[in-house]
N, C-alpha and C. Protein backbone atom coordinates (compact mmCIF):
# COMPACT_ATOMS: atom_id res chain seq x y z
N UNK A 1 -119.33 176.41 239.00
CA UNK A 1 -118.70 177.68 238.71
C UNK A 1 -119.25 178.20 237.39
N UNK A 2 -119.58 179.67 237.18
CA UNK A 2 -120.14 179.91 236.23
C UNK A 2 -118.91 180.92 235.65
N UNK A 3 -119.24 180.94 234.16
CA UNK A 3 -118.46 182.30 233.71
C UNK A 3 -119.27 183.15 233.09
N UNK A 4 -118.82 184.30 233.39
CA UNK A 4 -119.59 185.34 232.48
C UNK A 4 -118.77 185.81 231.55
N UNK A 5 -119.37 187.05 231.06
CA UNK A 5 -118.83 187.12 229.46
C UNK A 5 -117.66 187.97 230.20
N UNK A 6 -117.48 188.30 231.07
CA UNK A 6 -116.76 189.27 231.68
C UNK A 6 -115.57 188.57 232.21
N UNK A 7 -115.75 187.88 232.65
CA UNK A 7 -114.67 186.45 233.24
C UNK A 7 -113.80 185.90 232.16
N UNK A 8 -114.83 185.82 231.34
CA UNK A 8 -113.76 184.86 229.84
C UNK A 8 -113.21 186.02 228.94
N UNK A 9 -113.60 187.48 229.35
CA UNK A 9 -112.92 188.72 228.51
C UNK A 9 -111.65 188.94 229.29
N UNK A 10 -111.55 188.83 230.41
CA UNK A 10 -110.62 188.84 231.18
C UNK A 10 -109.27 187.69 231.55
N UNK A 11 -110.00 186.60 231.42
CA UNK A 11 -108.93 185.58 230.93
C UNK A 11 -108.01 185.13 230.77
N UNK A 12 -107.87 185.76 229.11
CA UNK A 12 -105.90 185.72 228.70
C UNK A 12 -105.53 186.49 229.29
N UNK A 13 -105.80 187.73 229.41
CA UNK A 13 -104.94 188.66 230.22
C UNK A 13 -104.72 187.97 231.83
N UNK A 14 -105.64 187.66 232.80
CA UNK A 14 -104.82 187.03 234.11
C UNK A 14 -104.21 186.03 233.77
N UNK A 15 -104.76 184.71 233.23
CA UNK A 15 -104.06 183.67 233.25
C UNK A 15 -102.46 183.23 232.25
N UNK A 16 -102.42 184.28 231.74
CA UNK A 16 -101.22 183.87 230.75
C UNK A 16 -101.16 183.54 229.65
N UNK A 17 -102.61 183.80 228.91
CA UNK A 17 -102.55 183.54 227.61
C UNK A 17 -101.76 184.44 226.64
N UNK A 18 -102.12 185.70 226.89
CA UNK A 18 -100.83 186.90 226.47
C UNK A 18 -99.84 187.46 227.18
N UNK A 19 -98.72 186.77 227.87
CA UNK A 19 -97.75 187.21 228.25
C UNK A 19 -97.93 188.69 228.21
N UNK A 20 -98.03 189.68 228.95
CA UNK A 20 -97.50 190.92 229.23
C UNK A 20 -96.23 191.38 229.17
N UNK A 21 -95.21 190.27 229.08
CA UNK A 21 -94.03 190.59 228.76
C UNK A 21 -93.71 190.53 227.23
N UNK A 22 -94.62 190.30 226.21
CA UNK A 22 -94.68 190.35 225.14
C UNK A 22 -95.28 191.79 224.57
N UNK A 23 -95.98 192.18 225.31
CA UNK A 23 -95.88 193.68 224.83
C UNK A 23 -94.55 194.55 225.05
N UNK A 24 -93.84 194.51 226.47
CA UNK A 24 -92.88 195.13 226.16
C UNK A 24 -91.73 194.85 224.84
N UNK A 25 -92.09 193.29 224.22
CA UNK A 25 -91.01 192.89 223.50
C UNK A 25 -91.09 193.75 222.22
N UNK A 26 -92.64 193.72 222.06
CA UNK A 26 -93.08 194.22 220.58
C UNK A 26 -92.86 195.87 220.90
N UNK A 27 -93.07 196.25 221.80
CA UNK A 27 -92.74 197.99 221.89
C UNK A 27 -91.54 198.08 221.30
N UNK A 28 -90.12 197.54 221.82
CA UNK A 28 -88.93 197.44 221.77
C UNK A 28 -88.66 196.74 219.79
N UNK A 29 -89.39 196.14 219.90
CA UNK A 29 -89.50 196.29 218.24
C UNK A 29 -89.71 197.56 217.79
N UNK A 30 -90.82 197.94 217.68
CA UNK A 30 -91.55 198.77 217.02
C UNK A 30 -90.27 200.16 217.19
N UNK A 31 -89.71 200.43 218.52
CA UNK A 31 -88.65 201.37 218.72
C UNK A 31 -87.84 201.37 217.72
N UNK A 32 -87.04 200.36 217.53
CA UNK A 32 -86.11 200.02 216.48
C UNK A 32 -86.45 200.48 215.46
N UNK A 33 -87.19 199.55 214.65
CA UNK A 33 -87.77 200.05 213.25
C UNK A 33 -88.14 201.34 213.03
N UNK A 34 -88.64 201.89 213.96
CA UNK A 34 -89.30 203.10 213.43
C UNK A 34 -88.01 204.05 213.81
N UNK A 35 -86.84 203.82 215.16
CA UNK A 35 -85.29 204.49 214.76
C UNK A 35 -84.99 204.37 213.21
N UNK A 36 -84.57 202.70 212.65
CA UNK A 36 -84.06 202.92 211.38
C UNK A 36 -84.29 203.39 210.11
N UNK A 37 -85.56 203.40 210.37
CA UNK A 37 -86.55 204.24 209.23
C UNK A 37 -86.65 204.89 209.25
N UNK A 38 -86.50 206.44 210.42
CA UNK A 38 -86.38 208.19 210.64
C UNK A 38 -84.87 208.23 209.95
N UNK A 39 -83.95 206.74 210.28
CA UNK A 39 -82.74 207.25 210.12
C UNK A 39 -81.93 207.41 208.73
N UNK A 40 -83.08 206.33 207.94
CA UNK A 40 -82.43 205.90 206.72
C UNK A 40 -83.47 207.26 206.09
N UNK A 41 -84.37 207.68 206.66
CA UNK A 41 -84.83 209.42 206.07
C UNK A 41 -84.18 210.38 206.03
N UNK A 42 -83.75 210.47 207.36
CA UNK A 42 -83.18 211.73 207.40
C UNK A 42 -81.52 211.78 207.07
N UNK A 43 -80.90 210.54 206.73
CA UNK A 43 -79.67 209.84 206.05
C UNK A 43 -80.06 210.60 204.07
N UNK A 44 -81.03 209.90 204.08
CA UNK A 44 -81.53 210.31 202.39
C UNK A 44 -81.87 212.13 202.50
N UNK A 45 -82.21 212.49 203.07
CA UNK A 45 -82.63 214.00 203.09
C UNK A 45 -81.49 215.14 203.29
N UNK A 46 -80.44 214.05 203.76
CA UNK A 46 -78.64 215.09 204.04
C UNK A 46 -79.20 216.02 205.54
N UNK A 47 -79.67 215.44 206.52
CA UNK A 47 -79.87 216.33 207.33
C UNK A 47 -78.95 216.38 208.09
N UNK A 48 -78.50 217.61 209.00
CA UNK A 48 -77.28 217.60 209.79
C UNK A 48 -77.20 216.69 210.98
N UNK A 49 -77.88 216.28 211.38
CA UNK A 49 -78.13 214.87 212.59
C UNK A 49 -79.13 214.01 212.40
N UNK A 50 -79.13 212.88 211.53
CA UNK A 50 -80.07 211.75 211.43
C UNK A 50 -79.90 210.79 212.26
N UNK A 51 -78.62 210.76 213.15
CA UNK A 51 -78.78 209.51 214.70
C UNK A 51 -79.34 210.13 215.53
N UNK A 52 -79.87 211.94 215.34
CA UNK A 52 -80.19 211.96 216.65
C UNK A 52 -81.84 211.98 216.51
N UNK A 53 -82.36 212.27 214.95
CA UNK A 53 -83.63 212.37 215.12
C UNK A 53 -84.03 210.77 214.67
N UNK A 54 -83.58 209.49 214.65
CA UNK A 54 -83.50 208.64 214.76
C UNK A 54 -83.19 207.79 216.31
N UNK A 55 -82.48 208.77 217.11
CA UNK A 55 -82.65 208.06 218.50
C UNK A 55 -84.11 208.96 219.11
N UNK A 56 -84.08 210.20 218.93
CA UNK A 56 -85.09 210.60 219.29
C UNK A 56 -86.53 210.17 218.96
N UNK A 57 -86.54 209.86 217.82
CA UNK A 57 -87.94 208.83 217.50
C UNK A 57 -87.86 207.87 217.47
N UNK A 58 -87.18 206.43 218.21
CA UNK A 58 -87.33 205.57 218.19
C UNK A 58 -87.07 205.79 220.13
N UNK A 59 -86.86 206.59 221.01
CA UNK A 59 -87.25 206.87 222.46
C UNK A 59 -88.53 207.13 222.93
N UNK A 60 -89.04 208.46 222.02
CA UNK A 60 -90.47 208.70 221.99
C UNK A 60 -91.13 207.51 221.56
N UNK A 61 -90.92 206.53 220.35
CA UNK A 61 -91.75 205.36 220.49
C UNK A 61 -91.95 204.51 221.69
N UNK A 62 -90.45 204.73 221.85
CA UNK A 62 -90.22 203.82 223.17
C UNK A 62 -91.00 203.79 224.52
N UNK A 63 -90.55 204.88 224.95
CA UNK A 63 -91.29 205.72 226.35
C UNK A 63 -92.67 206.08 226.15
N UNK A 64 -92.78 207.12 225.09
CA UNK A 64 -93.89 207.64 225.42
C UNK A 64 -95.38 207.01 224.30
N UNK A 65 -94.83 205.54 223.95
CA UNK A 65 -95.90 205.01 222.99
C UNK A 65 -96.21 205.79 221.79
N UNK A 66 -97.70 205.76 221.43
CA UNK A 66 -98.16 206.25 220.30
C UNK A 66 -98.07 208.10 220.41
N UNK A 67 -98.42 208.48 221.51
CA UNK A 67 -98.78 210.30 221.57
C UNK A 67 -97.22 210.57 221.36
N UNK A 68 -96.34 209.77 222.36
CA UNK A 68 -94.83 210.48 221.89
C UNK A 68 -94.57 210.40 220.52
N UNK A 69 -94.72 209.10 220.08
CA UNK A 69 -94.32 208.88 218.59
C UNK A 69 -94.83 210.19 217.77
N UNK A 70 -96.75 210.10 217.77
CA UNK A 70 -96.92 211.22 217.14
C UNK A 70 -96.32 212.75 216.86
N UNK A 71 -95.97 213.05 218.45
CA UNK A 71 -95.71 214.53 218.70
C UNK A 71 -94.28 214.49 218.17
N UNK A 72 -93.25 213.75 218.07
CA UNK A 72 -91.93 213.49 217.38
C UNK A 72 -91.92 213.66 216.10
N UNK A 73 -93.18 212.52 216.05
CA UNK A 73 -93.14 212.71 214.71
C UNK A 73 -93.60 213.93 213.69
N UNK A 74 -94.67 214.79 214.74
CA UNK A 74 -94.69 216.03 213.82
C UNK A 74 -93.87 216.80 213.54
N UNK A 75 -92.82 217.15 214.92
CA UNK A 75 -91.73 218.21 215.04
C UNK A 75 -90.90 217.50 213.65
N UNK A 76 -90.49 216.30 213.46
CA UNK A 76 -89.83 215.75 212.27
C UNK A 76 -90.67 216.30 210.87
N UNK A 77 -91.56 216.47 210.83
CA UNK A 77 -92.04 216.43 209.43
C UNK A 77 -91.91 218.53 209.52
N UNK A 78 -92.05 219.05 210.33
CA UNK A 78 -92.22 220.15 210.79
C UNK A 78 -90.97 220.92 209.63
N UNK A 79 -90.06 220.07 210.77
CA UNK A 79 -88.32 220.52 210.14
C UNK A 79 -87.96 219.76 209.18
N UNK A 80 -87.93 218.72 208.92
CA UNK A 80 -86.99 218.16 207.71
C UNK A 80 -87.95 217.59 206.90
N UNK A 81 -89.01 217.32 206.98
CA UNK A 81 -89.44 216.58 205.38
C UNK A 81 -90.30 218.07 204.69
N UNK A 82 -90.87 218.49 205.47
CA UNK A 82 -91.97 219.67 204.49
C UNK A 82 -90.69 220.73 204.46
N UNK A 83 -90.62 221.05 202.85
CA UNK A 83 -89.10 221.82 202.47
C UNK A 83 -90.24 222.62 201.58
């Protein structure tokens, strides 16, 4: 049996070296943190709803990965941080 470089790039991913269920774990991190950190902003900034732009950017992390995060995250800087 031979391997190619293509076989052993492929690898961890079939055989189980990186759990795939470990990315969803770390997404579900990354959700969180980046909720409590919009929240403890927009908490410090006196904005009139910081759970919601705190659930809202830690969903967009959630769901829609990095492009949601981004696009959240502009409308956030849009409205409440550039004063």
């Amino acid at each position: 049996m031979t391997v190619t470089v293509a076989t052993a790039a492929a690898l961890p991913l079939q055989f189980g070296f990186l759990d795939p269920g470990i990315f969803g774990v770390l997404n579900v991190i990354v959700a969180v943190v980046v909720g409590y950190f919009t929240y403890q902003d927009a908490k410090g900034r006196r904005t009139d709803s910081p759970k919601l732009w705190a659930g809202g950017m830690a969903l967009a992390s959630l769901l829609l990965n990095l492009l949601g995060f981004l696009l959240v995250f502009v409308v956030y800087y849009v409205v409440v941080i550039r004063d």
